[in-house]
C-alpha atoms as a PDB file:
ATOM      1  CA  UNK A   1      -5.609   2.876 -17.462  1.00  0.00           C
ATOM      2  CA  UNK A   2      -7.497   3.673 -14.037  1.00  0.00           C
ATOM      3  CA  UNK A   3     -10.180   2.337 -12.153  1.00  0.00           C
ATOM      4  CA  UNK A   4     -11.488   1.435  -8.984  1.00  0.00           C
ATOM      5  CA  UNK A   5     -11.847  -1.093  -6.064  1.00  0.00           C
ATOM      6  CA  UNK A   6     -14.263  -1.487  -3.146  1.00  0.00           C
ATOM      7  CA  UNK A   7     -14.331  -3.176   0.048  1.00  0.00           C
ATOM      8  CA  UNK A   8     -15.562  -3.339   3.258  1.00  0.00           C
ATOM      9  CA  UNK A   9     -13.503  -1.262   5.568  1.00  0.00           C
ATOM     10  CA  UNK A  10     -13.655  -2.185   9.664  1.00  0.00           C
ATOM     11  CA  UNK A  11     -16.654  -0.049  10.452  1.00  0.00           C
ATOM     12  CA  UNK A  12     -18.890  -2.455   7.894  1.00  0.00           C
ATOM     13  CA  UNK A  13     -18.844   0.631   5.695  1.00  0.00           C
ATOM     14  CA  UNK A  14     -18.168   0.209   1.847  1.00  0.00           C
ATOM     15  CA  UNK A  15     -14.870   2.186   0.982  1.00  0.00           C
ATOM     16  CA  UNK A  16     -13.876   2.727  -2.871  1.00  0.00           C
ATOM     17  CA  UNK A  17     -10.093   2.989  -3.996  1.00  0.00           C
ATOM     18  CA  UNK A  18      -8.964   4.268  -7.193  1.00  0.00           C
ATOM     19  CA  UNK A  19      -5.855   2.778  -8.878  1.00  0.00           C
ATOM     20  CA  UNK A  20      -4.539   3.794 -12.529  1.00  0.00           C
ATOM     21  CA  UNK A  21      -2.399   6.377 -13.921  1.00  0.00           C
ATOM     22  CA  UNK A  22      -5.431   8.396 -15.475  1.00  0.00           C
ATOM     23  CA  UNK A  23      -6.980  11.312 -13.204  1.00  0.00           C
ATOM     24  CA  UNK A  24     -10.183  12.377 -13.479  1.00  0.00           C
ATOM     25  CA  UNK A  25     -12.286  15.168 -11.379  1.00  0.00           C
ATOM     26  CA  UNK A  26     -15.642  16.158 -12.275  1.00  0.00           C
ATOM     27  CA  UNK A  27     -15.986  18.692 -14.754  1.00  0.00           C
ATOM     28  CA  UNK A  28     -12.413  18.659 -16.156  1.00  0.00           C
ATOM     29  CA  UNK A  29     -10.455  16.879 -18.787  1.00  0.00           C
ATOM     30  CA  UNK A  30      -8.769  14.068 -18.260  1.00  0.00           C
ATOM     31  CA  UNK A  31      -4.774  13.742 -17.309  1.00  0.00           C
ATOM     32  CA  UNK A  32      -2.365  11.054 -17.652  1.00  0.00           C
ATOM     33  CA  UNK A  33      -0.060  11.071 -15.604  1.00  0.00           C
ATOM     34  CA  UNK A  34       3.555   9.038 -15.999  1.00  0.00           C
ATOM     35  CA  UNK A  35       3.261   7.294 -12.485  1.00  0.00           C
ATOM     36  CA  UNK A  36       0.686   4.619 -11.646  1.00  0.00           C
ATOM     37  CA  UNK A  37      -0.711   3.955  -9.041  1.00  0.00           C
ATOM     38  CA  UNK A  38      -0.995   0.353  -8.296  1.00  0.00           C
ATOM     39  CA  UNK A  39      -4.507  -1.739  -6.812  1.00  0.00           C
ATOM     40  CA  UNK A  40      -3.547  -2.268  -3.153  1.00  0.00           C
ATOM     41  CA  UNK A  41      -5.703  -4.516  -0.633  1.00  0.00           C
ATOM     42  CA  UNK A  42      -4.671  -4.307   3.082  1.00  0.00           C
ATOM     43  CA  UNK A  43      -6.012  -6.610   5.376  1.00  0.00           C
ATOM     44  CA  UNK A  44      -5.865  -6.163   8.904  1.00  0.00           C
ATOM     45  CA  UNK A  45      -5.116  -9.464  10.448  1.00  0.00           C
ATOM     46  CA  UNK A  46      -5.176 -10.150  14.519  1.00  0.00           C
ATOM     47  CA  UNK A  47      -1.349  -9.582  14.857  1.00  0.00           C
ATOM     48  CA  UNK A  48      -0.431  -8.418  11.460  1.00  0.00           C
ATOM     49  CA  UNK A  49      -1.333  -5.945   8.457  1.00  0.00           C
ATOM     50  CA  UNK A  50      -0.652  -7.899   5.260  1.00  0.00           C
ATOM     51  CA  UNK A  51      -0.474  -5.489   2.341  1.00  0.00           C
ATOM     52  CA  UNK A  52      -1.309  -6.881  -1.230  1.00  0.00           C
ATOM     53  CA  UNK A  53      -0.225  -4.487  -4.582  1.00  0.00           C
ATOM     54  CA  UNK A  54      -0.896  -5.347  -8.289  1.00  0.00           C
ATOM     55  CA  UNK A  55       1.993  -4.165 -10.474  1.00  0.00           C
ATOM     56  CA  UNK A  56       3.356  -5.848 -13.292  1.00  0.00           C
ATOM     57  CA  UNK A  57       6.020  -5.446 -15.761  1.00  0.00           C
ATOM     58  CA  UNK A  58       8.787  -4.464 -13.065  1.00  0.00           C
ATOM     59  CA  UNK A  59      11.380  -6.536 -11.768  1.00  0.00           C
ATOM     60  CA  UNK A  60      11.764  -7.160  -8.086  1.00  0.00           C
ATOM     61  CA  UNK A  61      15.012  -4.599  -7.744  1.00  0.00           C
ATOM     62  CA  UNK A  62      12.857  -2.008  -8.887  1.00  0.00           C
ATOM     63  CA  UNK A  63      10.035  -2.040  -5.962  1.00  0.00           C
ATOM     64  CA  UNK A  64      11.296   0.133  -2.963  1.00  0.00           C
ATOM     65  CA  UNK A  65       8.970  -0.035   0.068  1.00  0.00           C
ATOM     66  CA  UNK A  66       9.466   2.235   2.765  1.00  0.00           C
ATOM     67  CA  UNK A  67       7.395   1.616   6.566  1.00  0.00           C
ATOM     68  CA  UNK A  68       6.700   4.533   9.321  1.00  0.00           C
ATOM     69  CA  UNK A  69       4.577   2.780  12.356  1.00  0.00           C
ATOM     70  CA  UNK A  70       1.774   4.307  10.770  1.00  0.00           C
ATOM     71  CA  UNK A  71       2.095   4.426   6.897  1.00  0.00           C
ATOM     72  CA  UNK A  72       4.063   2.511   3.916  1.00  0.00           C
ATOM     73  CA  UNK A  73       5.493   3.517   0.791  1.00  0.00           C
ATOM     74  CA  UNK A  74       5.519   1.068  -2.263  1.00  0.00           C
ATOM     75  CA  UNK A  75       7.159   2.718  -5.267  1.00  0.00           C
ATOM     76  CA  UNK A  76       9.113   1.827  -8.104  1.00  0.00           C
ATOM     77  CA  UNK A  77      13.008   3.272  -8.738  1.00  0.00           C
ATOM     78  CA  UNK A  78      11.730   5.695 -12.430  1.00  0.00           C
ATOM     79  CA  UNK A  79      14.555   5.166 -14.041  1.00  0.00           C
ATOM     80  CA  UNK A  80      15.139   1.396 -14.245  1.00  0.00           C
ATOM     81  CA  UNK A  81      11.626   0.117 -14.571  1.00  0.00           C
ATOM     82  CA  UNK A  82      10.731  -2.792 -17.303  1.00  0.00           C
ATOM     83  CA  UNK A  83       8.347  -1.551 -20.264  1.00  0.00           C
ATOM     84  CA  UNK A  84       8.533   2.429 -18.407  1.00  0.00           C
ATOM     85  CA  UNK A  85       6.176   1.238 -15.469  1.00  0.00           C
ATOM     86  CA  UNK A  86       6.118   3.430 -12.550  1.00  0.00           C
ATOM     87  CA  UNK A  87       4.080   2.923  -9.684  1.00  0.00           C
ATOM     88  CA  UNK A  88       3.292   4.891  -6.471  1.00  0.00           C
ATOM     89  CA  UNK A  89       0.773   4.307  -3.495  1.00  0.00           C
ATOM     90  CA  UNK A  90       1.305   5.908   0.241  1.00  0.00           C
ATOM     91  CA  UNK A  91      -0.668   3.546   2.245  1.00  0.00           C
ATOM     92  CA  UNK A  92      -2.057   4.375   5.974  1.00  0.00           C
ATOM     93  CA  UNK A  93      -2.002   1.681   8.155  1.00  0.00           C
ATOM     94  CA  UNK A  94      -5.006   0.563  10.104  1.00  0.00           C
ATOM     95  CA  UNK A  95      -2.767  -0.350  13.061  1.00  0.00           C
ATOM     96  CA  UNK A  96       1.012   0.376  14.540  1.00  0.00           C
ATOM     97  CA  UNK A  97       3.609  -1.763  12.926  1.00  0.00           C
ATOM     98  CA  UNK A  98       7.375  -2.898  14.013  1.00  0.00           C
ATOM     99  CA  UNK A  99       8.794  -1.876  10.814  1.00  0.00           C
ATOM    100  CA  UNK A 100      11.380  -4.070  12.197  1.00  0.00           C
ATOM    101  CA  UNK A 101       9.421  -7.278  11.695  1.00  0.00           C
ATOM    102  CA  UNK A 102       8.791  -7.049   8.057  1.00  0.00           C
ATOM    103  CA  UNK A 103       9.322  -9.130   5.487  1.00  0.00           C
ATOM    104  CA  UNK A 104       8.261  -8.784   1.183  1.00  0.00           C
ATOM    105  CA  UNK A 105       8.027 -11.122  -1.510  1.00  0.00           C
ATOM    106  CA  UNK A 106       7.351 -10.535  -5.136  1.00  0.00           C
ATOM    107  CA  UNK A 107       6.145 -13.183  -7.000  1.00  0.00           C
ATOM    108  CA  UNK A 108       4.619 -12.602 -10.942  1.00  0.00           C
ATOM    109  CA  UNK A 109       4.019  -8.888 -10.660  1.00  0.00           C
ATOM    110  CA  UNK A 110       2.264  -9.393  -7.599  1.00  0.00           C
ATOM    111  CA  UNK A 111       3.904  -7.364  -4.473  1.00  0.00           C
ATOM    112  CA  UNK A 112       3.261  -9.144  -1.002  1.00  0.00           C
ATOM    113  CA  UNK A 113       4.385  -7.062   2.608  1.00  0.00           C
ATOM    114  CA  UNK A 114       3.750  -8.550   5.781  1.00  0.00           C
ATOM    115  CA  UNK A 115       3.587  -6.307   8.677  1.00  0.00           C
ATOM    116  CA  UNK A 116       3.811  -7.054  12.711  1.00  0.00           C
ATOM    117  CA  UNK A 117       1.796  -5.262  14.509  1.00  0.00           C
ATOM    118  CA  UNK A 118       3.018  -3.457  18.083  1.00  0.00           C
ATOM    119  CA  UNK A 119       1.896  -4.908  20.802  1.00  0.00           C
ATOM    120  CA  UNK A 120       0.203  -2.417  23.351  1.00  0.00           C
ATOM    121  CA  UNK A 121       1.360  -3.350  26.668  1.00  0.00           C
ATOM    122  CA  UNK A 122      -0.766  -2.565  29.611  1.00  0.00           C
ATOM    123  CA  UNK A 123       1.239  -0.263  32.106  1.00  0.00           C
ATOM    124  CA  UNK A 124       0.260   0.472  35.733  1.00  0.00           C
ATOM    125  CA  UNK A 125      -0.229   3.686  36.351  1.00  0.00           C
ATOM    126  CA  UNK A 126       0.370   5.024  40.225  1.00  0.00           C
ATOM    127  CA  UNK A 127      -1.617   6.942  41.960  1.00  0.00           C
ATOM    128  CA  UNK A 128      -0.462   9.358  43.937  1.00  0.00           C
END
């Protein structure tokens, strides 16, 4: 299965995401690959990133999510998965998070992560 998603990134551009387990490149054959890569939407709210992934057919003890200020991790533990499902997606992050402040719900195969963003603070800056 594979396919693709587009939205409107912050610049008003169009941006298109593919999602799947099937790679394709022009010219070659087609591979299927065991892990797949789930459809992810991020939205970038005023003081949080809220992360939305598609993938059924794994049970919430399976999903491992791992945050960096800049980038998350949502993958699935390959051994344990429901019906051999195996997802993957390395997401960068369209603002610093507190990986601190997170929180993740998974609720009929769909994967929800809430992110806080850092707040800048505005430091004086002597002159000398």
């Amino acid at each position: 299965m594979t396919g693709f998603n587009i939205t409107l990134g912050p610049d008003g551009k169009p941006r298109v995401s593919k999602f799947g387990n099937i790679k394709m490149e022009p010219e070659e054959e087609a591979e299927v690959q065991s892990i797949r890569e789930p459809l992810v939407e991020v939205i970038d709210g005023k003081e949080e990133v809220v992360i939305i992934a598609e993938m059924p057919g794994v049970s919430k003890e399976d999903i491992q999510i791992k945050a960096t200020s800049k980038s998350v991790v949502i993958s699935t533990k390959s051994d344990s998965t429901s019906y051999g499902r195996n997802y993957y997606k390395e997401i960068d992050l369209p603002a610093e998070i507190n990986s601190d402040h997170a929180k993740a719900r998974y609720t009929n195969g769909i994967l929800e992560v809430k992110l806080k963003k850092k707040q800048e603070q505005q430091k004086e800056i002597r002159i000398d």
